[in-house]
Protein backbone atom coordinates (compact mmCIF):
# COMPACT_ATOMS: atom_id res chain seq x y z
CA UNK A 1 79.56 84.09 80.59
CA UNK A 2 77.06 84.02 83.50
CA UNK A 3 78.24 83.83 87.06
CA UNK A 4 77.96 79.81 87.85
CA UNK A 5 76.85 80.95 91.72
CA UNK A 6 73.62 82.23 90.18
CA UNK A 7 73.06 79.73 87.73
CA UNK A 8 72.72 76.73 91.13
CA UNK A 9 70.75 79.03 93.10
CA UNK A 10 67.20 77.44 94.26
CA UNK A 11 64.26 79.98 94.85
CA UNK A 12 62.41 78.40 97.65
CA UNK A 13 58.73 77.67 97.51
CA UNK A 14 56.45 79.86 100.28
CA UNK A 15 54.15 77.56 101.85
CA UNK A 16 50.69 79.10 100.90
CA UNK A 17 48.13 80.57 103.28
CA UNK A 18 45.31 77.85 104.21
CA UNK A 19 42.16 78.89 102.43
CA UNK A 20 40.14 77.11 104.67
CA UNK A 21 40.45 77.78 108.98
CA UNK A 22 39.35 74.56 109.62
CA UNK A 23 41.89 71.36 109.40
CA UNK A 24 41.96 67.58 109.91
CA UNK A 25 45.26 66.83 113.12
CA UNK A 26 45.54 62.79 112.88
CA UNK A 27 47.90 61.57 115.95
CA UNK A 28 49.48 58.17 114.87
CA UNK A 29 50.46 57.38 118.14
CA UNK A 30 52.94 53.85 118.42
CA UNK A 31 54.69 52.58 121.39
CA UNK A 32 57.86 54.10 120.27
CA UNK A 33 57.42 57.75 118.93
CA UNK A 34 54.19 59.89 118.22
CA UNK A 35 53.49 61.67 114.92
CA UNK A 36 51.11 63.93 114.30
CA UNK A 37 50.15 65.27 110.85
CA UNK A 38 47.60 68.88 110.25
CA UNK A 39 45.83 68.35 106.98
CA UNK A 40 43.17 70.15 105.04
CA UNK A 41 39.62 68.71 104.17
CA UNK A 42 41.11 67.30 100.89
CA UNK A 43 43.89 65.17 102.63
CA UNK A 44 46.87 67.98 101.41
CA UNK A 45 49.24 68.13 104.73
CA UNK A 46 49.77 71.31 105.67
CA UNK A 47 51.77 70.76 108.76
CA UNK A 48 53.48 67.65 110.59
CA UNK A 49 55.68 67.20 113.53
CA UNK A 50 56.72 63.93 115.63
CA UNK A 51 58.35 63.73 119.43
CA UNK A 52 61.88 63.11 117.38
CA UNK A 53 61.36 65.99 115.45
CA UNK A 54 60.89 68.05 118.44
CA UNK A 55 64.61 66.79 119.60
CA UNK A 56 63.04 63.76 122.01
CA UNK A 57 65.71 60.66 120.88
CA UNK A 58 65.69 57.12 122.38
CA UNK A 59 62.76 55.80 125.02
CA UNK A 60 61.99 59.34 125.94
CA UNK A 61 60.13 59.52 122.14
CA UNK A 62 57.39 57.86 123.39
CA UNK A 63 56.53 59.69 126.82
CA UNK A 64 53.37 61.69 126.75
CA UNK A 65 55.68 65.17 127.62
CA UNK A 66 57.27 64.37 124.08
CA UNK A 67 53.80 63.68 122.54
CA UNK A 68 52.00 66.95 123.90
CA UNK A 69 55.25 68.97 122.64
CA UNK A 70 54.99 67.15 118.80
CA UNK A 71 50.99 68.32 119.00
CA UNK A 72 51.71 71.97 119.91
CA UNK A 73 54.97 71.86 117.62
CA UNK A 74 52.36 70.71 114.34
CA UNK A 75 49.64 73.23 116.14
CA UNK A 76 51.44 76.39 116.05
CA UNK A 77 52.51 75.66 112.25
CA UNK A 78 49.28 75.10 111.30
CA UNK A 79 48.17 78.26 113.02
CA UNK A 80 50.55 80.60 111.68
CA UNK A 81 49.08 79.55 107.96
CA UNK A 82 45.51 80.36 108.50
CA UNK A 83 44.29 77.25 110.91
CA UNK A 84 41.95 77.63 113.68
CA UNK A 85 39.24 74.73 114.59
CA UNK A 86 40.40 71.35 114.30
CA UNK A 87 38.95 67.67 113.88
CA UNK A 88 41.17 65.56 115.56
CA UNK A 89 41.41 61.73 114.69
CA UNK A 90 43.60 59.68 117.02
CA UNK A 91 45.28 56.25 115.95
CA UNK A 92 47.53 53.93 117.80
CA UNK A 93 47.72 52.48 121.55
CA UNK A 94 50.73 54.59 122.37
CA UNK A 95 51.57 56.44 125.55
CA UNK A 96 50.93 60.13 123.52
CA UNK A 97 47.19 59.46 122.56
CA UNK A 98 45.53 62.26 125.29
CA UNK A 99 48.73 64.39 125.81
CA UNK A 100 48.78 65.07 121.80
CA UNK A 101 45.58 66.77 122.31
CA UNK A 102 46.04 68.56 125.20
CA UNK A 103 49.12 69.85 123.12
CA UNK A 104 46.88 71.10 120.03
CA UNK A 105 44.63 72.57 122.40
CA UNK A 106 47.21 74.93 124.11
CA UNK A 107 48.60 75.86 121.04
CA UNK A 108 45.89 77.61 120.33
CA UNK A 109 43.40 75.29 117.74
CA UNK A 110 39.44 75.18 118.34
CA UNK A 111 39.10 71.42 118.85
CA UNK A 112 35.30 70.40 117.17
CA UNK A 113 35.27 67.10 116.82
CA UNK A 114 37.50 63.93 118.36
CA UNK A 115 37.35 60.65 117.00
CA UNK A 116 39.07 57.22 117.70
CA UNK A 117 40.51 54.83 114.79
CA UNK A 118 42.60 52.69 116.20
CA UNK A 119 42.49 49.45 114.59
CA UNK A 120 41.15 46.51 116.63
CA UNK A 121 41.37 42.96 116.15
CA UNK A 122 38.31 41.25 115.64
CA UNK A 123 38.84 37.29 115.93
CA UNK A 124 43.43 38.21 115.65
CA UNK A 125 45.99 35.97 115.11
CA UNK A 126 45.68 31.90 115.16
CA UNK A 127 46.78 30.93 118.67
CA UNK A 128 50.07 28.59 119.15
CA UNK A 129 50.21 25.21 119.15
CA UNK A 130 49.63 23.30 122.45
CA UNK A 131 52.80 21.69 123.13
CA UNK A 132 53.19 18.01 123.52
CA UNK A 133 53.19 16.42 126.29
């Protein structure tokens, strides 16, 4: 009979090399925490970190320090698989927008291209009622 320790062993996957040095970093930036994701051209993440995953817990998620260290946490993963220019596509009105960047940037990434979609309101909600006098 076969040893049951080998039989529930799990070979784990190698992440593979990026074939292409150039990625996509999108910082989804709330009020409360900021994520940021490295992907290739094609959408495929390749790398993602957030200000809780760095060990930030509570209100101090959504300071900029926390921010800048998620975007140089998600940098230097992305680097050490093949990454070196970036486009980098900011969305969300959080605290972390500019320190995110600043953290990709020391990491080490070629920043090329920085673009804003954050969604804005155009006309918003239906205002309250007036009360009664």
């Amino acid at each position: 009979m076969a040893d049951p320790k080998k039989q529930n062993k799990v070979e784990k996957k190698k992440k593979a090399k990026v074939a292409s040095p150039k990625v996509k970093v999108v910082v989804n930036s709330s009020f409360n925490n900021t994520i940021v994701s490295v992907t290739d051209y094609s959408g495929a993440v390749i790398a993602t970190s957030s200000a809780g995953q760095v060990g930030f817990s509570g209100s101090r998620k959504s300071t900029a320090y926390a921010a800048s260290k998620a975007g140089e946490d998600a940098a230097r993963k992305a680097a050490k698989l093949g990454a070196q220019e970036a486009i980098i596509i900011v969305k969300g009105v959080g605290e972390g927008r500019q320190s995110a960047i600043k953290g990709v940037r020391s990491a080490g990434l070629r920043i090329t291209s920085l673009s804003d979609y954050t969604p804005i309101p155009h006309g918003g909600c239906k205002p309250r009622k007036m009360p009664r006098k």
